[in-house]
C-alpha atoms as a PDB file:
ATOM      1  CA  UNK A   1      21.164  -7.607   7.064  1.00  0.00           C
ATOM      2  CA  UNK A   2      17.997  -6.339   4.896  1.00  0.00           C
ATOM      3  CA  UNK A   3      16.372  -3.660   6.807  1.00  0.00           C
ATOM      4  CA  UNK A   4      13.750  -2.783   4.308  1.00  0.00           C
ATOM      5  CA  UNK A   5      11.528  -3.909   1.126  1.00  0.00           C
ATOM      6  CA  UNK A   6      10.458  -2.212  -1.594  1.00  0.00           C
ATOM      7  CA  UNK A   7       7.230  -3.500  -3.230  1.00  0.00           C
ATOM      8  CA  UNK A   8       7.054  -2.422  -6.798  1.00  0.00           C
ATOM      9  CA  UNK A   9       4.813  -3.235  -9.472  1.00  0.00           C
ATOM     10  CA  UNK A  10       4.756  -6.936 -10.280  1.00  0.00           C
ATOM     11  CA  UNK A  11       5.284  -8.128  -6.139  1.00  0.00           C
ATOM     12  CA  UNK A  12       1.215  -7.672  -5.869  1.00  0.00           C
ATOM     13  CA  UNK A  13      -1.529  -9.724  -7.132  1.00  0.00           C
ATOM     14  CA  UNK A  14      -5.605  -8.995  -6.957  1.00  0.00           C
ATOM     15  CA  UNK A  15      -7.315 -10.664  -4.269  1.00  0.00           C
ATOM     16  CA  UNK A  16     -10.685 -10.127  -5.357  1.00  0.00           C
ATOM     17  CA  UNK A  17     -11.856 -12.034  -8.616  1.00  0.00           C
ATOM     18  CA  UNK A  18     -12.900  -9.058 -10.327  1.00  0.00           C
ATOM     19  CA  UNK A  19      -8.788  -7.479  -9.659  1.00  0.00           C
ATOM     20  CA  UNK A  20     -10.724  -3.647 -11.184  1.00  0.00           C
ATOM     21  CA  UNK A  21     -11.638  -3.812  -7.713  1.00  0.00           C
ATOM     22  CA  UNK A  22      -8.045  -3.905  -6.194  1.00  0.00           C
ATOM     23  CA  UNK A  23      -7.125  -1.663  -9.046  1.00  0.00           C
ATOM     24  CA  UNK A  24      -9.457   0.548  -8.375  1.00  0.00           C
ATOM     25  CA  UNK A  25      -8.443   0.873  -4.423  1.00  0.00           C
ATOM     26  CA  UNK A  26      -4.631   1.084  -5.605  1.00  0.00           C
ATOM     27  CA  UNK A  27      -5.655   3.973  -7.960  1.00  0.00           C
ATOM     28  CA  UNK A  28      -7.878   5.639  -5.744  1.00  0.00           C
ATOM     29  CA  UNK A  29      -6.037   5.741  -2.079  1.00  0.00           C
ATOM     30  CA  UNK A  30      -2.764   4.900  -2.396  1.00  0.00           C
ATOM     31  CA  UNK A  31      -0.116   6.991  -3.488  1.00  0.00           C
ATOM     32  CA  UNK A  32       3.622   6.083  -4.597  1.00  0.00           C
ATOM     33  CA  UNK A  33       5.905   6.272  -1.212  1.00  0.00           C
ATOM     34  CA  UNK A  34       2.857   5.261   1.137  1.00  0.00           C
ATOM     35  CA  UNK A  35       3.196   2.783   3.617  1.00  0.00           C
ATOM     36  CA  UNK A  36       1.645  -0.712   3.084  1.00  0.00           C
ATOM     37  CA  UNK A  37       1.239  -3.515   5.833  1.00  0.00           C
ATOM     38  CA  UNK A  38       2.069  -7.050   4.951  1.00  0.00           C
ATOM     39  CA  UNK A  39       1.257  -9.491   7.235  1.00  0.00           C
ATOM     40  CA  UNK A  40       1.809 -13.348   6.438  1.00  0.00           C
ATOM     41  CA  UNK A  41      -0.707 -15.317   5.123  1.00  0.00           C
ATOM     42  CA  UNK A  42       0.507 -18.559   7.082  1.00  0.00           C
ATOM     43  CA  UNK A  43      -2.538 -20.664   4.944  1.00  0.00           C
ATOM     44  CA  UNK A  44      -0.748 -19.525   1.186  1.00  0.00           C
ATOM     45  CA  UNK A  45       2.480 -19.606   2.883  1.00  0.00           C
ATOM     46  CA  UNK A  46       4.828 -22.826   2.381  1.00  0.00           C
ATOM     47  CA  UNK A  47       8.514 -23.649   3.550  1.00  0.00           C
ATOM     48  CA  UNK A  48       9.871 -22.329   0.529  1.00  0.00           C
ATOM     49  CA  UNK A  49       7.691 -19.511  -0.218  1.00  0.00           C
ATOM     50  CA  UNK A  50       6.404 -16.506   1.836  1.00  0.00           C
ATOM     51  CA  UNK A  51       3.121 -15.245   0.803  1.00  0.00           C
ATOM     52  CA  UNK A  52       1.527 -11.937   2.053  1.00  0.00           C
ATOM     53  CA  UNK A  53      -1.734  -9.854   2.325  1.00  0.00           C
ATOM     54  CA  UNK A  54      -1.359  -6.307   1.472  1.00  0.00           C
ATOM     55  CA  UNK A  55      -2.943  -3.584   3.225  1.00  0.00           C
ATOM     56  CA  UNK A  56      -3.244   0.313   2.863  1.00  0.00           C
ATOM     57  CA  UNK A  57      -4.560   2.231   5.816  1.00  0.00           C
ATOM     58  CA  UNK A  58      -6.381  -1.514   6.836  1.00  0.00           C
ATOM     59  CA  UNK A  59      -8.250  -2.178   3.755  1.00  0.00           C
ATOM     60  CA  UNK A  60      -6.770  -5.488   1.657  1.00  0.00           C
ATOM     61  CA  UNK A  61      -5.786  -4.694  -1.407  1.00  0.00           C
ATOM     62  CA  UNK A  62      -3.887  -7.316  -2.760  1.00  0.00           C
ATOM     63  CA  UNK A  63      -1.086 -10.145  -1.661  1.00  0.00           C
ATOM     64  CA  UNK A  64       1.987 -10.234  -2.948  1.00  0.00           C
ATOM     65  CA  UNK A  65       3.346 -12.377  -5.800  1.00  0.00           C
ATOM     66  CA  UNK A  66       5.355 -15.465  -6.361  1.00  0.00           C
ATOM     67  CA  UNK A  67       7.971 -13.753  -7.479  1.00  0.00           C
ATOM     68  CA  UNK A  68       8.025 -11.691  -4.971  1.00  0.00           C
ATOM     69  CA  UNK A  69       8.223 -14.614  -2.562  1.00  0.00           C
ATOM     70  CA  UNK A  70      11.024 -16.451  -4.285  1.00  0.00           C
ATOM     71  CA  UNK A  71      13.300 -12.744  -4.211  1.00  0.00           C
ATOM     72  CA  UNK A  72      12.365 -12.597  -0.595  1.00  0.00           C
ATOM     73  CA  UNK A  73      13.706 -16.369   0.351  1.00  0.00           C
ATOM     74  CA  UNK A  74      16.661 -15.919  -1.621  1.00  0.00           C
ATOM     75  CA  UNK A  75      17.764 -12.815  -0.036  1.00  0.00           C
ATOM     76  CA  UNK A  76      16.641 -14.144   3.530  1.00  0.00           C
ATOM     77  CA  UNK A  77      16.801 -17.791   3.199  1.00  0.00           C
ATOM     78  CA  UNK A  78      13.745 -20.202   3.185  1.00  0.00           C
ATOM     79  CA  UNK A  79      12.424 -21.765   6.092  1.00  0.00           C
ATOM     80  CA  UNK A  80      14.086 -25.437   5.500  1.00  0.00           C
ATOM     81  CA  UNK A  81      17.781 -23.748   6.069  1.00  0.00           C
ATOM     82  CA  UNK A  82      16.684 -21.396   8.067  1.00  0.00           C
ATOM     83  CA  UNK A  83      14.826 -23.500  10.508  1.00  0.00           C
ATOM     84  CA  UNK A  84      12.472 -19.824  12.020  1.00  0.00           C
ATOM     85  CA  UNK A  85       9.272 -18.274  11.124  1.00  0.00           C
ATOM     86  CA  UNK A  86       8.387 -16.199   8.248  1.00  0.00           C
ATOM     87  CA  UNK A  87       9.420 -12.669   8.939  1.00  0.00           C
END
């Protein structure tokens, strides 16, 4: 049973089109250990891959990566075999 996720480096992408923006943010306010919110972004989101928007005390600043979404269906299963939501 996975009872936790660690995001690290590559599992977060910009989502503003200038990303020094998100950078900036991630530099700024958030500090190694803090707590982010992910909450599913059910419009990026497909049956095979999870997507995310990343949040730090409310404010967006990124969502989280491809690969990041492949690791997390192959550790949870995708939603064709697992026939359920997106955590």
């Amino acid at each position: 049973m996975t009872l936790g996720i660690e995001i690290q480096v590559g599992d977060i992408e910009p989502i503003h089109e200038d990303p020094n923006a998100s950078q900036a943010t991630l530099l700024s306010a958030v500090a190694p250990g803090d707590a982010l919110t992910l909450d599913l972004d059910v419009d990026a989101s497909t049956l095979t891959l999870p997507v995310y928007s990343v949040a730090h005390d409310g404010n967006p600043v990124g969502r989280t990566s491809h690969s990041f979404g492949d690791a997390l269906a192959s550790r949870i299963g995708n939603l064709e075999s697992r026939r359920n939501t997106w955590p």
